[in-house]
N, C-alpha and C. Protein backbone atom coordinates (compact mmCIF):
# COMPACT_ATOMS: atom_id res chain seq x y z
N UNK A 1 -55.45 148.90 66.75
CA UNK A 1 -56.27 149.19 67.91
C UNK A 1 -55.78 150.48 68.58
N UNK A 2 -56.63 151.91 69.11
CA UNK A 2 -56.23 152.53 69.80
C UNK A 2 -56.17 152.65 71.09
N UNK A 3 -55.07 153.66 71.60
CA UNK A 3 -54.79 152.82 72.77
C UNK A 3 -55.72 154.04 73.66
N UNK A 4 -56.71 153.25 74.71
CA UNK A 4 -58.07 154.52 75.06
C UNK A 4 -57.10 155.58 76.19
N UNK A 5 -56.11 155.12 76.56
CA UNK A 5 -55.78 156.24 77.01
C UNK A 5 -55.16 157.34 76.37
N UNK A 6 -55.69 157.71 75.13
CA UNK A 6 -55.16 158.93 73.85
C UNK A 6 -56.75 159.47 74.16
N UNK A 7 -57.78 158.59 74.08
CA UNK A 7 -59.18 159.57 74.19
C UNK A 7 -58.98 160.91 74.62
N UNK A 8 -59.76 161.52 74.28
CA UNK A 8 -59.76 162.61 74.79
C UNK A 8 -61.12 163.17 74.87
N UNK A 9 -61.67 163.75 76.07
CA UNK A 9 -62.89 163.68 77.20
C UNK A 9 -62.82 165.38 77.55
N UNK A 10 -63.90 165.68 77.75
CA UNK A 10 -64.11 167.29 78.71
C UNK A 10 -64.16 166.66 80.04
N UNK A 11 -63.07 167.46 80.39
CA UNK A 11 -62.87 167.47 82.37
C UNK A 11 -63.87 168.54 82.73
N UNK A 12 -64.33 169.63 82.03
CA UNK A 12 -64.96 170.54 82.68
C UNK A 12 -65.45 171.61 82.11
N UNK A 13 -66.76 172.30 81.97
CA UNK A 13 -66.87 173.41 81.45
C UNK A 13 -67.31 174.52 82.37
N UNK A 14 -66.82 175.60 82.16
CA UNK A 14 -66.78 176.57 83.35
C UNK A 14 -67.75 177.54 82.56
N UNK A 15 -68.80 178.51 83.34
CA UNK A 15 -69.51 179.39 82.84
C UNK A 15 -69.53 180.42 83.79
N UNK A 16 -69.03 181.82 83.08
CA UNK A 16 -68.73 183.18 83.80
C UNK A 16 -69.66 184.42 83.59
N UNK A 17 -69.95 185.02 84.29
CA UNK A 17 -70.61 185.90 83.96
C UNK A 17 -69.80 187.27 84.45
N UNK A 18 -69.36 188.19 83.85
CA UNK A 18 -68.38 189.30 84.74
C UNK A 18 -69.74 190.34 84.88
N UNK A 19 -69.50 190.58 85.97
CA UNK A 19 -70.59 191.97 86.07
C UNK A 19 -70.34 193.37 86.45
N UNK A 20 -69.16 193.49 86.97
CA UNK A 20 -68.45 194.24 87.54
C UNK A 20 -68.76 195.10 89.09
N UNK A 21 -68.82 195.97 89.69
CA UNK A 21 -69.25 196.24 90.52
C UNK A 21 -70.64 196.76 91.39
N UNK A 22 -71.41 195.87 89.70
CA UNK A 22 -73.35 195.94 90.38
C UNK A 22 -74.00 195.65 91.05
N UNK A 23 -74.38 195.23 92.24
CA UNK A 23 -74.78 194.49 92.65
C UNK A 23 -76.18 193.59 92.54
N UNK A 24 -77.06 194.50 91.71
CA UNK A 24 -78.27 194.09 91.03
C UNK A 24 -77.78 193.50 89.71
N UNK A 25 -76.54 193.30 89.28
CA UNK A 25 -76.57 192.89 88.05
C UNK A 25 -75.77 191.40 88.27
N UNK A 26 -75.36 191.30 89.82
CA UNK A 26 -74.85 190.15 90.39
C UNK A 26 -75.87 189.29 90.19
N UNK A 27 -76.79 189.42 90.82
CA UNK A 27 -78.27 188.63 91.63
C UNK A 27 -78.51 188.33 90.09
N UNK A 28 -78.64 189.30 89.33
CA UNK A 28 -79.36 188.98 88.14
C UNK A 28 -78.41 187.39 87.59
N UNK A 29 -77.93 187.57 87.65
CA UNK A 29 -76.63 186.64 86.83
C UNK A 29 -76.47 185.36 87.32
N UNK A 30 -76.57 185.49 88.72
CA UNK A 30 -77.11 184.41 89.16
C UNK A 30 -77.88 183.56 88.91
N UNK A 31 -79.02 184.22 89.48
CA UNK A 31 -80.77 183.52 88.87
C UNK A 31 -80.39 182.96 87.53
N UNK A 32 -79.34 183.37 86.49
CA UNK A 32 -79.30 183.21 85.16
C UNK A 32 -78.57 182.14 85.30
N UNK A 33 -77.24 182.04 85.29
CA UNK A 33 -76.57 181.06 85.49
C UNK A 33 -76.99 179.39 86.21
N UNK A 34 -77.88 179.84 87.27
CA UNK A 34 -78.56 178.53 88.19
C UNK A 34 -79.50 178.02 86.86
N UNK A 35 -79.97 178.71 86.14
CA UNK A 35 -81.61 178.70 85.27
C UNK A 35 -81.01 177.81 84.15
N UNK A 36 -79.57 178.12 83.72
CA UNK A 36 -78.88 177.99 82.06
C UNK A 36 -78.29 176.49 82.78
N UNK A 37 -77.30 176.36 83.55
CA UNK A 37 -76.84 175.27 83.82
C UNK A 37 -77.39 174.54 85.04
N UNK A 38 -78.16 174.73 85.83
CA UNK A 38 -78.71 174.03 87.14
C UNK A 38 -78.16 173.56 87.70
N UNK A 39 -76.47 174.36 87.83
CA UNK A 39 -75.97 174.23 89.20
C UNK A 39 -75.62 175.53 89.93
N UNK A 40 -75.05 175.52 91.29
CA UNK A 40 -75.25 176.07 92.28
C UNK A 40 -73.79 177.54 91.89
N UNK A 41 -74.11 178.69 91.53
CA UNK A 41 -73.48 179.43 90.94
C UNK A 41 -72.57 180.32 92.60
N UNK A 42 -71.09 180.29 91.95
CA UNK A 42 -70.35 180.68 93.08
C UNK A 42 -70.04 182.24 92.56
N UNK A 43 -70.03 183.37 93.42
CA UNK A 43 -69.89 185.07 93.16
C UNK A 43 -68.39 184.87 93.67
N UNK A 44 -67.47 185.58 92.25
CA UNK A 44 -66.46 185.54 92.11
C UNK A 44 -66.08 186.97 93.02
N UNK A 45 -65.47 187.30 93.39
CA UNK A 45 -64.79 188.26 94.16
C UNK A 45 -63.26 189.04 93.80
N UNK A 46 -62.63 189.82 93.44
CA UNK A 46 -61.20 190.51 93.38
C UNK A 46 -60.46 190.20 94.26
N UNK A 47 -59.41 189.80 93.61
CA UNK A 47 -58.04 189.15 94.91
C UNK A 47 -57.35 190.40 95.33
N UNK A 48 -57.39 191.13 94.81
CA UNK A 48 -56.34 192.56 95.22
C UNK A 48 -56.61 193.57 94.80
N UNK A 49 -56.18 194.99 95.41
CA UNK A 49 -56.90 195.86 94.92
C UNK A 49 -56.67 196.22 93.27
N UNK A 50 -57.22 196.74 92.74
CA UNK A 50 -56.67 196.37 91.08
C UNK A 50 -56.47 198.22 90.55
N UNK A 51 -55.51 198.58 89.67
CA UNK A 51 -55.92 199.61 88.50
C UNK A 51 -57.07 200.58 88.26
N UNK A 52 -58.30 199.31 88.66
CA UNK A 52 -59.91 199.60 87.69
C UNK A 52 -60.17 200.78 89.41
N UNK A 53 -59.70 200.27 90.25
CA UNK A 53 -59.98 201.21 91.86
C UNK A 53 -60.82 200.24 92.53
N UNK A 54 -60.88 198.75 92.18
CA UNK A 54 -61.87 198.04 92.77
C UNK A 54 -61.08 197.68 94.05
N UNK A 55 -62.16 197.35 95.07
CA UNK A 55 -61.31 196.39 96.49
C UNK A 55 -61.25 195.53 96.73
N UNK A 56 -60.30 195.51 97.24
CA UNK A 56 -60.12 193.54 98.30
C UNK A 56 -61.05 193.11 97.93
N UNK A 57 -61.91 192.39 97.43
CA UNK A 57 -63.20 191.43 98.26
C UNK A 57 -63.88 191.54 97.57
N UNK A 58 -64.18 192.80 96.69
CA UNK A 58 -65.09 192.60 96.06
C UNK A 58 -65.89 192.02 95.04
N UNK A 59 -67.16 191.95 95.40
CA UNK A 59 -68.01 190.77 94.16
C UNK A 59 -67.61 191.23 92.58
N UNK A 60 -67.63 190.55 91.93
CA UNK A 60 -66.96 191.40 90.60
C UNK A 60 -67.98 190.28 89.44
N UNK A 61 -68.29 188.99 89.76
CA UNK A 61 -69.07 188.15 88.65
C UNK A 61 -69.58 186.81 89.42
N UNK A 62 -70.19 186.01 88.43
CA UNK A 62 -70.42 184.71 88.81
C UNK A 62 -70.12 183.53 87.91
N UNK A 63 -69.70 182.62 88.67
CA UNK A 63 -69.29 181.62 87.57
C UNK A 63 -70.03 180.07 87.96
N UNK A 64 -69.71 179.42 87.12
CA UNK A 64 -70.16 177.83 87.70
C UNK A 64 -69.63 176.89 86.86
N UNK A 65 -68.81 175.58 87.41
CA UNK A 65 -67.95 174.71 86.89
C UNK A 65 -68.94 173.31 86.94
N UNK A 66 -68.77 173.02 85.86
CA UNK A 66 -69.83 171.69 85.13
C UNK A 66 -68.51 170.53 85.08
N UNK A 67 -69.40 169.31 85.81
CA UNK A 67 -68.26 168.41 85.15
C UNK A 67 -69.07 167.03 84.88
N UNK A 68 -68.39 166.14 83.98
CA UNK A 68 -69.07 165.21 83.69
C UNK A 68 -70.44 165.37 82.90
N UNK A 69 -71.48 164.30 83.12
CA UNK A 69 -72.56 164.54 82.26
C UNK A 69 -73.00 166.04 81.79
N UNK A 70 -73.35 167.14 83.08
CA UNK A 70 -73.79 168.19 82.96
C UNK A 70 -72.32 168.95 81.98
N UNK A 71 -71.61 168.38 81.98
CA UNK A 71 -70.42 169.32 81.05
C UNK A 71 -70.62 168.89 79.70
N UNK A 72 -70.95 167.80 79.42
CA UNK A 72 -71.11 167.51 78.21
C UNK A 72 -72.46 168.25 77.56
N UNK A 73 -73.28 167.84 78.37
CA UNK A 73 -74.94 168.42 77.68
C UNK A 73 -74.95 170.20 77.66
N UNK A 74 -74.29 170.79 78.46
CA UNK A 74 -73.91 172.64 78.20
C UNK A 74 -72.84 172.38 77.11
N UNK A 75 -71.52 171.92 77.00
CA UNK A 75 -71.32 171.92 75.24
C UNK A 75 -72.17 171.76 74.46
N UNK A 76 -72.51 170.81 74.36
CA UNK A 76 -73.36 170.31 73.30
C UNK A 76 -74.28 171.82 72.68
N UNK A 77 -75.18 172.31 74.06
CA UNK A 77 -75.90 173.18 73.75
C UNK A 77 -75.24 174.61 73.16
N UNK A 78 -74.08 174.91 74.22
CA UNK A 78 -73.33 176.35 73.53
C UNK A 78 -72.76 175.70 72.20
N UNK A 79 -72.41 174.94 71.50
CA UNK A 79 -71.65 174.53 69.94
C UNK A 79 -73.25 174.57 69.33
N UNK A 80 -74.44 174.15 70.00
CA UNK A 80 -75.44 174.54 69.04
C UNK A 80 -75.75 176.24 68.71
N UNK A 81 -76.01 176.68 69.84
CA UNK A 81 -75.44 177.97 69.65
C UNK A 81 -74.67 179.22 68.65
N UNK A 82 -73.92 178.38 68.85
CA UNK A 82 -72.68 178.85 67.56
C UNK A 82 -72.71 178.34 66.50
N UNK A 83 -74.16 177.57 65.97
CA UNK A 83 -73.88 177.32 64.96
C UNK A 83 -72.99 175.76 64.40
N UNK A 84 -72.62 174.99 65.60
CA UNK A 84 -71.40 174.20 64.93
C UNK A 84 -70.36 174.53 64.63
N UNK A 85 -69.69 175.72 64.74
CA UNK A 85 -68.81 176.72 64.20
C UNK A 85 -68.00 177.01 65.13
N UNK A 86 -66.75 176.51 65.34
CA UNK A 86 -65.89 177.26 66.52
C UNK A 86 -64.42 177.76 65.41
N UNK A 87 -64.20 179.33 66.10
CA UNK A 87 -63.00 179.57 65.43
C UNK A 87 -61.50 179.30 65.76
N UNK A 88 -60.82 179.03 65.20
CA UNK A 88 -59.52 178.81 65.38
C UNK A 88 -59.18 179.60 66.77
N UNK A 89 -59.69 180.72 66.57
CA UNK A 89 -58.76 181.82 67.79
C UNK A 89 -59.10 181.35 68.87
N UNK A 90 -60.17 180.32 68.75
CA UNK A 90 -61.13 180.13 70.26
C UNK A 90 -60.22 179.10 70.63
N UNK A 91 -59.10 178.76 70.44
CA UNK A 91 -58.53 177.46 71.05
C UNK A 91 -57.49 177.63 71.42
N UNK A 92 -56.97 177.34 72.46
CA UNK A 92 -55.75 177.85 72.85
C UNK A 92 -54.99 176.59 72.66
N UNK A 93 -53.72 177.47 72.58
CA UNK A 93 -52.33 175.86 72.96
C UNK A 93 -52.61 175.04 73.16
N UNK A 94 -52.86 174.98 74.73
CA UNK A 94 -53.21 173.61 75.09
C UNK A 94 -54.45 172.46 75.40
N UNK A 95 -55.10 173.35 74.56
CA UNK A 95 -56.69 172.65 73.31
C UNK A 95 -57.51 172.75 74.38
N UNK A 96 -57.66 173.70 75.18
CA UNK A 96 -59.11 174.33 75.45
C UNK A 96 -59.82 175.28 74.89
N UNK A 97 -61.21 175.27 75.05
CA UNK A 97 -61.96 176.28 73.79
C UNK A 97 -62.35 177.19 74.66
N UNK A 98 -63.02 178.40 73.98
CA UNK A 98 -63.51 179.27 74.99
C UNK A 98 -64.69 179.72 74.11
N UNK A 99 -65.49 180.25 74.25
CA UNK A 99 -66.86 180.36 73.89
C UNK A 99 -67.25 181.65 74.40
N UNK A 100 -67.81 182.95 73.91
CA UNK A 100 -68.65 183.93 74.21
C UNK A 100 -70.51 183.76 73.39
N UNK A 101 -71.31 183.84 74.41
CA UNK A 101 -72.01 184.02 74.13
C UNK A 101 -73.12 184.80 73.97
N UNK A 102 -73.24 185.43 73.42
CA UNK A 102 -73.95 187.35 73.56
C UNK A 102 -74.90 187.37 74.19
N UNK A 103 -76.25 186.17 73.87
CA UNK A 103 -77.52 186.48 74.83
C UNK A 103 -77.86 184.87 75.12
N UNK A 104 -78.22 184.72 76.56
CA UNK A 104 -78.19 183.48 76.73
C UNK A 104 -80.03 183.06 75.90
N UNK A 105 -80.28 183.72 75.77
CA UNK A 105 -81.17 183.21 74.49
C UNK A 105 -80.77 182.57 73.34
N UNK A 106 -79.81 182.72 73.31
CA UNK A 106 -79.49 181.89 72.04
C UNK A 106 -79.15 180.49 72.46
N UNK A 107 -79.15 180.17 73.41
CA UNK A 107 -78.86 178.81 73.95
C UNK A 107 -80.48 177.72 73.71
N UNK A 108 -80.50 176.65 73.03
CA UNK A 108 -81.44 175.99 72.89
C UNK A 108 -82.24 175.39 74.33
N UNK A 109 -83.53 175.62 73.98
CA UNK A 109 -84.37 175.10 75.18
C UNK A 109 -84.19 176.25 76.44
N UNK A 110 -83.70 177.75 76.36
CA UNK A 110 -83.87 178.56 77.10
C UNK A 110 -84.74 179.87 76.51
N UNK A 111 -85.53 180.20 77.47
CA UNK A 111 -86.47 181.20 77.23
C UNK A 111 -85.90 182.68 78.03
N UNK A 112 -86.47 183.64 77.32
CA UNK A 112 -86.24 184.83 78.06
C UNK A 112 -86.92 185.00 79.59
N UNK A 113 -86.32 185.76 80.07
CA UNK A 113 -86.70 186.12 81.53
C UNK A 113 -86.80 187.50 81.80
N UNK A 114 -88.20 188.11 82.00
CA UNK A 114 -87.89 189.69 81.79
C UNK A 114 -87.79 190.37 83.68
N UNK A 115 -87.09 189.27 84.18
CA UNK A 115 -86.76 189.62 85.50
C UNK A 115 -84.99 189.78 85.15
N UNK A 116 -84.21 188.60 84.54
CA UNK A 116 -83.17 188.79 84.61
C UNK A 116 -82.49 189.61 83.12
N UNK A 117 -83.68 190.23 82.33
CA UNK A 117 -83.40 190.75 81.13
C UNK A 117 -82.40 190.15 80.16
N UNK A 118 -81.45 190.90 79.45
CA UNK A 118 -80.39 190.13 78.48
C UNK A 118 -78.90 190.33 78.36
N UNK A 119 -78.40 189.08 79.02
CA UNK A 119 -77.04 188.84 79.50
C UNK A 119 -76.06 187.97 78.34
N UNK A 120 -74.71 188.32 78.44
CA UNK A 120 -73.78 187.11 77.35
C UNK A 120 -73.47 186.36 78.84
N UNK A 121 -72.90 185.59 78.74
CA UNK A 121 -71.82 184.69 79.46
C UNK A 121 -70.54 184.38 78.89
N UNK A 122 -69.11 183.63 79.30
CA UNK A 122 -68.24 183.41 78.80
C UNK A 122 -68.24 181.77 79.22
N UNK A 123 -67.99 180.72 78.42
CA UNK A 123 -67.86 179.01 78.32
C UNK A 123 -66.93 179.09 78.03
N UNK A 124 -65.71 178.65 79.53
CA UNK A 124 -64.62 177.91 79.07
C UNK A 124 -64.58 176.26 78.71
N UNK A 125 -64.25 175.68 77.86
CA UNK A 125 -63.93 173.97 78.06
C UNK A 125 -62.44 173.60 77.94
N UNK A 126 -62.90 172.19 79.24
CA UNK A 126 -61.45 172.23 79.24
C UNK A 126 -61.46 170.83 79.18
N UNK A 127 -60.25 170.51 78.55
CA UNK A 127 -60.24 169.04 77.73
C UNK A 127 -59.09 168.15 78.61
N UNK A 128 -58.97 166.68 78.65
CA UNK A 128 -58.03 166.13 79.39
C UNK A 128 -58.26 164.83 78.54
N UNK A 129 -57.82 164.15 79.13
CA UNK A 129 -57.17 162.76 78.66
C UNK A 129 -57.14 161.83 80.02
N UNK A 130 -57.37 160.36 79.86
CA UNK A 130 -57.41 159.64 81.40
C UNK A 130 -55.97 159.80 81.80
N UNK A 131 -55.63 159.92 82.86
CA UNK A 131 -54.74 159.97 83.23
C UNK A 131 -54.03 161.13 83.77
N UNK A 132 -54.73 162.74 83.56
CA UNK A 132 -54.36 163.80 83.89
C UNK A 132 -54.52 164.11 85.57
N UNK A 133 -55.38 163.06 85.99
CA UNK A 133 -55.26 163.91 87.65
C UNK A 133 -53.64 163.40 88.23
N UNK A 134 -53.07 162.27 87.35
CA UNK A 134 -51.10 162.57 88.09
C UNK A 134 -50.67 163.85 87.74
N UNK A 135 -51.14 164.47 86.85
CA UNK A 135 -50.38 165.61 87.06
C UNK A 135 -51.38 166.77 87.89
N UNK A 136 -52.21 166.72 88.74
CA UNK A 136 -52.56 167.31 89.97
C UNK A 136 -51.77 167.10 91.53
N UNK A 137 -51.15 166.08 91.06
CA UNK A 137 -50.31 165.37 92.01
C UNK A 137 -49.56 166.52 92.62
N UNK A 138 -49.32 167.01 94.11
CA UNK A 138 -48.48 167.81 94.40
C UNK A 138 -46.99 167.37 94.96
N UNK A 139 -46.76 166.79 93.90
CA UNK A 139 -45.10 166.14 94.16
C UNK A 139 -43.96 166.56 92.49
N UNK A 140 -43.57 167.52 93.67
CA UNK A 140 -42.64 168.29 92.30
C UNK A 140 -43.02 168.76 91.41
N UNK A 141 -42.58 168.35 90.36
CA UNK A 141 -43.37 168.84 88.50
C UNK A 141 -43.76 167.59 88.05
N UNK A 142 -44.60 168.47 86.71
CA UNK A 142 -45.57 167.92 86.11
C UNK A 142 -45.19 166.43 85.64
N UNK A 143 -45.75 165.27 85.57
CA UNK A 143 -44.85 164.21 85.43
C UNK A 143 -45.99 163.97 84.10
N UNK A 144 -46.54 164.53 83.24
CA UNK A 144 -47.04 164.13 81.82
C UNK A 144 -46.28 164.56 80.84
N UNK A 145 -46.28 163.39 79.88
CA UNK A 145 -45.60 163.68 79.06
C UNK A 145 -45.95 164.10 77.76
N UNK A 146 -44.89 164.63 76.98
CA UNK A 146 -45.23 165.08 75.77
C UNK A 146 -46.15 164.58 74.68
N UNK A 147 -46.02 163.53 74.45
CA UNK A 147 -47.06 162.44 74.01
C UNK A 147 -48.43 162.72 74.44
N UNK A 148 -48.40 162.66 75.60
CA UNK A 148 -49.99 162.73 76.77
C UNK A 148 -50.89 164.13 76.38
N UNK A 149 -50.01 165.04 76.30
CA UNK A 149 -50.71 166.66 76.50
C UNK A 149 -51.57 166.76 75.39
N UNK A 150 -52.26 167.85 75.43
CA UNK A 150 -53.40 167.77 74.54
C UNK A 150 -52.54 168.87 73.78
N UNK A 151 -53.25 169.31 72.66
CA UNK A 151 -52.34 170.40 71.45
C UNK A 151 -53.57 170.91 70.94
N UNK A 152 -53.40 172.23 70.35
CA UNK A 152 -54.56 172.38 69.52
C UNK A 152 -54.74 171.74 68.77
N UNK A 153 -53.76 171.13 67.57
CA UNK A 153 -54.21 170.13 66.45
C UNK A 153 -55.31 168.97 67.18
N UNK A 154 -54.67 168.57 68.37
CA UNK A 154 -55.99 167.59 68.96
C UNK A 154 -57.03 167.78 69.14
N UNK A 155 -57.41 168.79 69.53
CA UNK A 155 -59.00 169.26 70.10
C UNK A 155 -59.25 169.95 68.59
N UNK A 156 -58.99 169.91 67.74
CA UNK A 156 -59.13 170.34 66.09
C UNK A 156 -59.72 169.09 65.58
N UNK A 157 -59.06 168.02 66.08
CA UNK A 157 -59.75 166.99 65.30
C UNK A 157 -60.53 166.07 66.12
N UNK A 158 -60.96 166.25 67.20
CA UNK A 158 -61.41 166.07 68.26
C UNK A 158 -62.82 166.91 67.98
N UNK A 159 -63.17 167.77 68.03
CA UNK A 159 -64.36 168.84 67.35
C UNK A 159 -64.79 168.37 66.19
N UNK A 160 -63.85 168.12 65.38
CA UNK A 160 -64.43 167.48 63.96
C UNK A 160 -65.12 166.20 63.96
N UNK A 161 -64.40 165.44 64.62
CA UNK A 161 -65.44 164.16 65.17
C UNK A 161 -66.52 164.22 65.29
N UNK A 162 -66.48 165.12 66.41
CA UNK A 162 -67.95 165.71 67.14
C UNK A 162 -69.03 166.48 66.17
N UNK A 163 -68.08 166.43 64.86
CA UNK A 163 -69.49 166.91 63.57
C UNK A 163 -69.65 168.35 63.91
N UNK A 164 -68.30 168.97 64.61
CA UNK A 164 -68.47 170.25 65.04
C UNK A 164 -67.18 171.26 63.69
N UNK A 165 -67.50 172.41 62.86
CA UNK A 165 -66.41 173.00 61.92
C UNK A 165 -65.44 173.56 62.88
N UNK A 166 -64.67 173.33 62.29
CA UNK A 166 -63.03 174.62 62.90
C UNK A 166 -63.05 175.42 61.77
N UNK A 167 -63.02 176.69 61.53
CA UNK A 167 -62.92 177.70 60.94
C UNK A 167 -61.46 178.30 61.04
């Protein structure tokens, strides 16, 4: 028998749009983002002044964090997307995937918009296990253990389940 607290579940999928310092290409991204996932898209801003010469404050992209049902049904759709096909490089350490997607046309059940023309986005997912909000806990360090953490080999065979290739 396995023991269900090994499952392993999406806590969240995050969708970014960088736009850089446009402001018509903000709005645009928006409208896009609300349209692709139908939730309420937050304009990311620069924490400090940076290298690039950008400022304090400024709007720089938009993103929006999916959780639960709506996180599952935007995977589902970006892995259709891709084909079923995620590459090795797309997975980091600690078995979250990341996803680029060139035109959100390619996303199933979305149509073009010749108001917001043709945009990629970036899909982070991020994977957990029951039991991960103790380690949100703000008391000291992380109290999960080695056993608990996710690995890439996990979310490797975790995808495969899902009838999804690792390349």
């Amino acid at each position: 028998m396995e023991n269900p607290m090994r499952n392993i579940r999406i806590e969240k999928v995050t969708v970014n749009i960088g736009c850089g310092d446009d402001k018509l290409k903000i709005e645009k991204a928006q409208k896009l983002v609300e349209m692709v996932t139908k939730g309420k898209p937050v304009v990311t801003r620069s924490r400090k002044r940076s290298t690039f010469g950008v400022a304090k404050g400024k709007p720089l992209g938009v993103k929006v964090t999916l959780r639960k049902k709506n996180a599952e049904e935007m995977f589902d759709s970006v892995v259709k997307s891709v084909d079923n096909v995620v590459k090795n490089s797309q997975i980091d350490k600690e078995g979250n995937i990341n996803f680029g997607v060139k035109e959100y046309i390619d996303l199933p059940n979305v149509r073009y918009s010749p108001e917001i023309g043709m945009m990629g986005m970036d899909v982070a997912v991020t994977l957990e296990r029951p039991g991960f909000r103790v380690k949100k806990r703000k008391v000291g360090k992380s109290i999960i253990g080695k056993l608990h953490k996710i690995y890439k080999e996990d979310t490797v065979n975790w995808l495969q389940q899902r009838g999804v290739k690792v390349e």
